[in-house]
Protein backbone atom coordinates (compact mmCIF):
# COMPACT_ATOMS: atom_id res chain seq x y z
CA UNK A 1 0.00 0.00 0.00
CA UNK A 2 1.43 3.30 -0.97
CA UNK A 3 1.54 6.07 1.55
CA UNK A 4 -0.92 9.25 0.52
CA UNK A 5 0.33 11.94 -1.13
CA UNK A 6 0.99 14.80 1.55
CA UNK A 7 -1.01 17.90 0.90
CA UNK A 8 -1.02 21.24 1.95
CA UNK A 9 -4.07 24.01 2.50
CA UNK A 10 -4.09 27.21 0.86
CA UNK A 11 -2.37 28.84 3.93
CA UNK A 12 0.54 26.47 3.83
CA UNK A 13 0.78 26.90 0.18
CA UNK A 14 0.83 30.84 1.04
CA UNK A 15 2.99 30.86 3.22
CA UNK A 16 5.41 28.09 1.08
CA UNK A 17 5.63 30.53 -1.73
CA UNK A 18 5.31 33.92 -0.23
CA UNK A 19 2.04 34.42 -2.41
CA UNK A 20 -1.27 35.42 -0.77
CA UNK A 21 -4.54 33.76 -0.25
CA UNK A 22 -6.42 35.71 -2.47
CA UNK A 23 -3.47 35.47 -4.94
CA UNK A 24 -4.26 31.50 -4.63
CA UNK A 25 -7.44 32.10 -5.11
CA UNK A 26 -7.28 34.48 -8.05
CA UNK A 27 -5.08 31.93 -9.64
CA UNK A 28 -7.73 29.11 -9.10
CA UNK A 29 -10.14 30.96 -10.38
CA UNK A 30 -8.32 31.98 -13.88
CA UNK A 31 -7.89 28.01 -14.50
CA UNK A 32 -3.78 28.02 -13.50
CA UNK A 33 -3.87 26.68 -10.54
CA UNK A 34 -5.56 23.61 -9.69
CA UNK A 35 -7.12 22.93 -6.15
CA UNK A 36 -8.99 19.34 -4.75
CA UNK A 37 -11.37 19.66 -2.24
CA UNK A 38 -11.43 17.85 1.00
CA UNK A 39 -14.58 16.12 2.39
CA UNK A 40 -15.05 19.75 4.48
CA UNK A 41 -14.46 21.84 1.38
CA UNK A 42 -11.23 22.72 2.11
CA UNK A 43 -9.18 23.21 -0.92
CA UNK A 44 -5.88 21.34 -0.43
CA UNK A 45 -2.75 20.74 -2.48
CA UNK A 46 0.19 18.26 -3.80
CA UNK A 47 3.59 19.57 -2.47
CA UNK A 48 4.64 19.78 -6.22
CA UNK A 49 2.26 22.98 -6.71
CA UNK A 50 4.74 24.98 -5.36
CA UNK A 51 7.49 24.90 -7.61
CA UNK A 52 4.00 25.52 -9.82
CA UNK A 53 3.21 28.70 -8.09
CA UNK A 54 6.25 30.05 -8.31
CA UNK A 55 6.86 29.50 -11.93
CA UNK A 56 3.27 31.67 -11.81
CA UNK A 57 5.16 34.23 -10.24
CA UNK A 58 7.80 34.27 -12.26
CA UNK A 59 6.05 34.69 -15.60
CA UNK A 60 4.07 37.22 -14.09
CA UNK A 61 6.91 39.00 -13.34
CA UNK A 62 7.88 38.83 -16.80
CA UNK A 63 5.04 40.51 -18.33
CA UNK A 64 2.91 37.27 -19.21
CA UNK A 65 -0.70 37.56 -18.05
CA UNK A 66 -2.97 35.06 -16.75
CA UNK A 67 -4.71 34.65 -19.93
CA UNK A 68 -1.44 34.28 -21.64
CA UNK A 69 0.27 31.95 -18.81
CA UNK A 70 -3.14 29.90 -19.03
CA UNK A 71 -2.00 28.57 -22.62
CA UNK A 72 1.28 27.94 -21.55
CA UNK A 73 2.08 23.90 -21.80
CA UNK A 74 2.98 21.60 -18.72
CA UNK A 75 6.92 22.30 -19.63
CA UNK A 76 6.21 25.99 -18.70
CA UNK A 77 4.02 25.59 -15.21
CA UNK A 78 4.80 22.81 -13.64
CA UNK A 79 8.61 23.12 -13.34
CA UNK A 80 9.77 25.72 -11.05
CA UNK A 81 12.61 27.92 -13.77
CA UNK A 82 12.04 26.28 -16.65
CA UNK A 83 13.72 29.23 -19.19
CA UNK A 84 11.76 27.64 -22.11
CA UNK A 85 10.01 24.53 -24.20
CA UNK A 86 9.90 24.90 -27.75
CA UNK A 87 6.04 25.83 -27.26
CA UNK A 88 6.42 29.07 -25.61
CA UNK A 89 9.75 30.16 -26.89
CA UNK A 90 7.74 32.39 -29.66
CA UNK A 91 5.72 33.87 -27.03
CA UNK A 92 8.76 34.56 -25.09
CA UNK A 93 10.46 36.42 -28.30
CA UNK A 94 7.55 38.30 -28.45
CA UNK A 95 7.21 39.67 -25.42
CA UNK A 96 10.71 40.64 -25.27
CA UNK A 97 10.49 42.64 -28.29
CA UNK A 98 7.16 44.19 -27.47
CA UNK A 99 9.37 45.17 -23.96
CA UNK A 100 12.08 46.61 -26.29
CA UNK A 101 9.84 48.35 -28.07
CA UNK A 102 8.07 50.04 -25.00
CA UNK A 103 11.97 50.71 -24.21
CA UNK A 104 12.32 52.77 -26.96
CA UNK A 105 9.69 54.78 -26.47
CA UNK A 106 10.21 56.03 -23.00
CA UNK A 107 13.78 56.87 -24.11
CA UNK A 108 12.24 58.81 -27.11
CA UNK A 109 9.79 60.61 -24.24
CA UNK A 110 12.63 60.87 -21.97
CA UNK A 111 14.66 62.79 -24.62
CA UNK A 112 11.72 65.08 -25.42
CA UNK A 113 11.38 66.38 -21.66
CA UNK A 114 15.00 66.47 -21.06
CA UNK A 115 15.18 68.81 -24.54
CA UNK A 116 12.10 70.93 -23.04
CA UNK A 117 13.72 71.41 -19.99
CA UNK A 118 16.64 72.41 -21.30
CA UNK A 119 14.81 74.96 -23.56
CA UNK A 120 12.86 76.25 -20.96
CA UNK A 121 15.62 77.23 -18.65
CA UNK A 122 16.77 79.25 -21.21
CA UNK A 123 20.62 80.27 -22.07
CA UNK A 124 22.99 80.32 -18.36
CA UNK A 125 23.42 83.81 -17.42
């Protein structure tokens, strides 16, 4: 007989990853997180979702939304740093240029107020 899997409850999977309840919750919710339910309703989890949660949090932090991170193959979620699968690696491209792009432009805009500054001091006495 094989022992059951251990589990944890959403506060044990907060406090695991540093991510909130509601976070959890929100995550659930969007269909990228997956909870079971105990006999009291409870949601409860496999140790393995957090690595999962924190691959969340990474992609979040890289500009990937929900929706996007929702589409996103096993090889993306479910391994905690995975850098890239051949199934996201165009997504990835893209969002790096569409950063790069966004670059540019607040350097462009940065340029423009430094140059109306500079105008509107007028010559150094």
């Amino acid at each position: 007989m094989t022992a059951p899997t251990p589990s944890l409850s959403i506060g044990q999977l907060a406090i695991a990853t540093g991510v909130s309840v509601r976070s959890l919750r929100h995550y659930e919710a969007q269909g990228v997180l997956v909870a079971g339910r105990g006999a009291n309703g409870y949601r409860h989890y496999p140790a393995s979702t957090v690595a999962q949660v924190r691959q969340l949090q990474r992609l979040l932090g890289a500009g990937f939304s929900l929706a996007e991170i929702r589409g996103f193959p096993d090889c993306m979620l479910l391994i905690e740093g995975a850098q890239a699968c051949p199934e996201t690696s165009a997504a990835q491209r893209e969002r790096l240029e569409s950063l790069e792009r966004q670059i540019g432009e607040l350097e462009s805009r940065r340029a423009c107020l430094l140059q109306m500054l500079r105008e509107s001091e007028g010559p150094a006495a």
